[in-house]
Protein backbone atom coordinates (compact mmCIF):
# COMPACT_ATOMS: atom_id res chain seq x y z
CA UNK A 1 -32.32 28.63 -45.27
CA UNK A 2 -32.84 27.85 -48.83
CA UNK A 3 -31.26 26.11 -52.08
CA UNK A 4 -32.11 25.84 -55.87
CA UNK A 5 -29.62 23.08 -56.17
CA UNK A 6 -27.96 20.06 -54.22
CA UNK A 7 -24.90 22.28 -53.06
CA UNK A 8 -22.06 20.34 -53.35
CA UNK A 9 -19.50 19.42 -50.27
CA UNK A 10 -16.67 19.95 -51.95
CA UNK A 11 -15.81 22.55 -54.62
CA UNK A 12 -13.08 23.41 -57.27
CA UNK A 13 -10.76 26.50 -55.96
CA UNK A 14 -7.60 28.37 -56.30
CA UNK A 15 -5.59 28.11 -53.39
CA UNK A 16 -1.99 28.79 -51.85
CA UNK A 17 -0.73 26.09 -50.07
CA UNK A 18 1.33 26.82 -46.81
CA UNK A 19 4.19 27.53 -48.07
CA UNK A 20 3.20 30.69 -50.23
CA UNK A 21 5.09 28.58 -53.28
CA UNK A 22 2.10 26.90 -55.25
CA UNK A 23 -0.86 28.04 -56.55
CA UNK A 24 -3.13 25.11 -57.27
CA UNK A 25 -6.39 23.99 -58.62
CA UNK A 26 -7.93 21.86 -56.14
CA UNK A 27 -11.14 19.57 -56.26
CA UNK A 28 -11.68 18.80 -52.94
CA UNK A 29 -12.03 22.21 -51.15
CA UNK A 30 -14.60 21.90 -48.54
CA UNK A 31 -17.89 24.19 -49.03
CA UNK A 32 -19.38 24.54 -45.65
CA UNK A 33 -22.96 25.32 -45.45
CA UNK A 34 -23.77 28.83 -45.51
CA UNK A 35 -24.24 30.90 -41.74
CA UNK A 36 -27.23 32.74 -41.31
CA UNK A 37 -25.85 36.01 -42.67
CA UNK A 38 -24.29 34.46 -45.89
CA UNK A 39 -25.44 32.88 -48.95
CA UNK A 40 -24.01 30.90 -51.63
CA UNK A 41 -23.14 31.80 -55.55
CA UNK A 42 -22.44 29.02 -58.00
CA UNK A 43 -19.74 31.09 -59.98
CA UNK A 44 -20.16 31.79 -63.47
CA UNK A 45 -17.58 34.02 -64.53
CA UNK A 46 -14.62 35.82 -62.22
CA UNK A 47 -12.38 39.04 -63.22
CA UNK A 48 -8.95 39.59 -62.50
CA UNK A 49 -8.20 42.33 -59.51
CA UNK A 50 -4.31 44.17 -59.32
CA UNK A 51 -5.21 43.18 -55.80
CA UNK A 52 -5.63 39.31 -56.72
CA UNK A 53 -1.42 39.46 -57.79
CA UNK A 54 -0.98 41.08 -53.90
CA UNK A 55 -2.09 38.29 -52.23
CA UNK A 56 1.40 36.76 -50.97
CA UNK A 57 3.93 36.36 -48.69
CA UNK A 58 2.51 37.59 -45.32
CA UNK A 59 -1.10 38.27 -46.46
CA UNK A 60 -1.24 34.15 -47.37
CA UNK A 61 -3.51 32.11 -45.19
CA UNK A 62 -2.62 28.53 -45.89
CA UNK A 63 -5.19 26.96 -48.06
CA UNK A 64 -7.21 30.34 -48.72
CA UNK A 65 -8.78 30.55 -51.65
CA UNK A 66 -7.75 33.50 -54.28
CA UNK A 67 -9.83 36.17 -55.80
CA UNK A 68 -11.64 39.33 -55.31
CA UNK A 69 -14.41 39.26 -58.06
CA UNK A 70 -16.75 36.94 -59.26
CA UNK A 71 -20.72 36.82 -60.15
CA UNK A 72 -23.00 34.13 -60.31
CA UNK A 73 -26.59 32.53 -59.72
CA UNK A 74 -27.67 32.62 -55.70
CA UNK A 75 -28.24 28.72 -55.11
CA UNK A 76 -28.34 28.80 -51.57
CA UNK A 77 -29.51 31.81 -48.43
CA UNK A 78 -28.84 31.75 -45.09
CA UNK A 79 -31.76 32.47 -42.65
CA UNK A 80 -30.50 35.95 -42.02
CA UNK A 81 -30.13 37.52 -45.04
CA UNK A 82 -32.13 39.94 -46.38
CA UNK A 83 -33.04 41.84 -49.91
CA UNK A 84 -31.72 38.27 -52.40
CA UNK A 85 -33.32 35.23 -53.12
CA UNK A 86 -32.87 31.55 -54.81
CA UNK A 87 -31.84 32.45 -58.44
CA UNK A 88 -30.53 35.98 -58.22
CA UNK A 89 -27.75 37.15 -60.67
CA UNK A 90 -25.23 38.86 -58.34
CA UNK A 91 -22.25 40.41 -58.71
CA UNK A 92 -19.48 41.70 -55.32
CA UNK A 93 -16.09 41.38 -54.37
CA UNK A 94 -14.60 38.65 -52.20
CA UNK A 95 -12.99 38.85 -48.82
CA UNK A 96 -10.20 37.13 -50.22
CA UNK A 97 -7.26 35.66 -48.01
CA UNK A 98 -9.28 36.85 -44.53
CA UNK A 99 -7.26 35.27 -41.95
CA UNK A 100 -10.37 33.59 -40.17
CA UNK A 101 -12.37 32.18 -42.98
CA UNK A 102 -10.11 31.55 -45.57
CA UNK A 103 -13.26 29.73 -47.25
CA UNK A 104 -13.49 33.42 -48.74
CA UNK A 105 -12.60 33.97 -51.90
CA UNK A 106 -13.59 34.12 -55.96
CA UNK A 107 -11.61 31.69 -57.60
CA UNK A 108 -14.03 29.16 -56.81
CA UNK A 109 -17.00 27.40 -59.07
CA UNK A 110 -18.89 28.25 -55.24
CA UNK A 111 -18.46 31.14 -53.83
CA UNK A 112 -19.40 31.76 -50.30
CA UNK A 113 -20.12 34.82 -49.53
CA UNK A 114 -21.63 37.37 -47.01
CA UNK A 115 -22.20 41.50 -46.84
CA UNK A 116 -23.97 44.11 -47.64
CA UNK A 117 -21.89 44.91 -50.99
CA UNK A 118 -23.22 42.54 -53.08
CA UNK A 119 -25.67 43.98 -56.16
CA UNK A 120 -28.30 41.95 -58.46
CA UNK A 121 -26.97 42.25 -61.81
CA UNK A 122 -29.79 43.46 -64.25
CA UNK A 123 -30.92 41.61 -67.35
CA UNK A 124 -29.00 44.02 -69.63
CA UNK A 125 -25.59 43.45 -68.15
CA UNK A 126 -23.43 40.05 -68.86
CA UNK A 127 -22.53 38.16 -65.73
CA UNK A 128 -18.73 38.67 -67.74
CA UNK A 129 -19.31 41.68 -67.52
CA UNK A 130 -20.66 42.00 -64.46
CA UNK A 131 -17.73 39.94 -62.42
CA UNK A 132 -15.53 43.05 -62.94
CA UNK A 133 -17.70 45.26 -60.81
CA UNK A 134 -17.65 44.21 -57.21
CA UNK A 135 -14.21 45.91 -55.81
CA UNK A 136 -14.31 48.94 -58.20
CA UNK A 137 -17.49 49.82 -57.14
CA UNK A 138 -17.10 49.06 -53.58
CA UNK A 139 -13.91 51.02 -53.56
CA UNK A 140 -15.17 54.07 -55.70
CA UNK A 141 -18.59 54.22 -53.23
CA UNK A 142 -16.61 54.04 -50.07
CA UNK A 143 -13.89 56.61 -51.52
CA UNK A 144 -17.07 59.07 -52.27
CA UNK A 145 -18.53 58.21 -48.66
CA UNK A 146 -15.95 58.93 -46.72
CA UNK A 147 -15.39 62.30 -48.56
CA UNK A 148 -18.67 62.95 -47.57
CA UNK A 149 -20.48 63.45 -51.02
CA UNK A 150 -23.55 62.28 -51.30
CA UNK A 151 -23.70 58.41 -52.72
CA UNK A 152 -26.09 58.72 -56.59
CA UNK A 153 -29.24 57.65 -54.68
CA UNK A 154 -29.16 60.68 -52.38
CA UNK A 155 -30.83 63.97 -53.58
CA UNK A 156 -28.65 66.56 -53.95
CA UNK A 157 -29.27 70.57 -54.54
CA UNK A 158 -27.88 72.89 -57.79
CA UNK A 159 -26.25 74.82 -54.61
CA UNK A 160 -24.35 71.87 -52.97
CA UNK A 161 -22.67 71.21 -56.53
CA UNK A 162 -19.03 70.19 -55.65
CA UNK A 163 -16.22 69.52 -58.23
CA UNK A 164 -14.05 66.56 -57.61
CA UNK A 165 -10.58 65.01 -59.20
CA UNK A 166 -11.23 61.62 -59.93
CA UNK A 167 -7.09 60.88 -59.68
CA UNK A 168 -6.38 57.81 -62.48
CA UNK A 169 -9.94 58.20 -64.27
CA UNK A 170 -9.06 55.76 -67.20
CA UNK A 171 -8.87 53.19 -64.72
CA UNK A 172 -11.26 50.63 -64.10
CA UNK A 173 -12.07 51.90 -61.02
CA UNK A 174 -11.52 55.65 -61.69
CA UNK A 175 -14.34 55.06 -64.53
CA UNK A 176 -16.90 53.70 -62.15
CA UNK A 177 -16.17 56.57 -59.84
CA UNK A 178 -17.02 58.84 -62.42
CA UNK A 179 -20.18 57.32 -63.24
CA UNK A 180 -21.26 57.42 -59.67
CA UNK A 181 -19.90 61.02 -59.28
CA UNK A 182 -22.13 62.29 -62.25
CA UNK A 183 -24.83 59.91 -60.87
């Protein structure tokens, strides 16, 4: 295990208390140290998700922190994961609200987080702009997996050309479903 920085023990979040009635900045939300498979992002920008305003009544987990997307600077790697490093600009979505470890979540100046969706965000892309990537592009690759098209890194042949309806295209997410599509 690694770190760039003293990680703090406590962090600033967004969480629901018990009651599903408040929504409250809080200081002192505990940042455990990261397991072997996850790693730690000091946030630097989060993006607003339809899926963030969901997040009530019986999905609440008391003090679980909101928010899907965020991206930030890796400042700390647990001994099992593989393919980042100390310093990395990443961008993913957040397993916000999960029942078990409601430490999940985006709306948090430390995210801590685990998974193979996570991408390095190149040089040429803001980390703004990069926060509002994780959950489109998760859900737009998994949609095109599980139709069984081939994801863009997979060769394909002029003969295995398939036409698809990209339902709600001018979304956010129907745009990066495109993209990967043409990809």
């Amino acid at each position: 295990m690694g770190s760039i920085e003293q990680t703090p023990q406590y962090r600033r979040a967004i969480a629901v208390d018990s009651t599903d009635s408040t929504h409250s900045i809080r200081d002192n939300v505990p940042l455990p140290a990261p397991q072997p498979d996850e790693f730690i992002v000091r946030t630097d920008a989060i993006a607003i998700n339809p899926s963030d305003l969901k997040m009530r009544g019986p999905f609440v987990v008391p003090d679980g922190i909101l928010g899907i997307d965020c991206a930030g600077t890796v400042i700390s790697v647990g001994s099992n994961v593989t393919g980042l490093k100390l310093g990395d600009r990443v961008c993913g979505p957040q397993h916000s609200m999960h029942a078990r470890s409601p430490h999940y979540g985006a709306f948090t100046d430390y995210a801590v987080c685990f998974g193979k969706v996570w991408m390095k965000v190149p040089e040429n892309i803001s980390i703004e702009g990069a926060a509002s990537l994780g959950a489109g592009i998760s859900t737009a690759g998994l949609g095109i997996k599980l139709l069984g098209l081939p994801l863009p890194d997979a060769p394909i042949s002029q003969e295995k050309k398939v036409h698809v309806l990209v339902y709600g295209g001018a979304t956010a997410t129907g745009t990066l479903a495109i993209q990967l599509l043409k990809l």
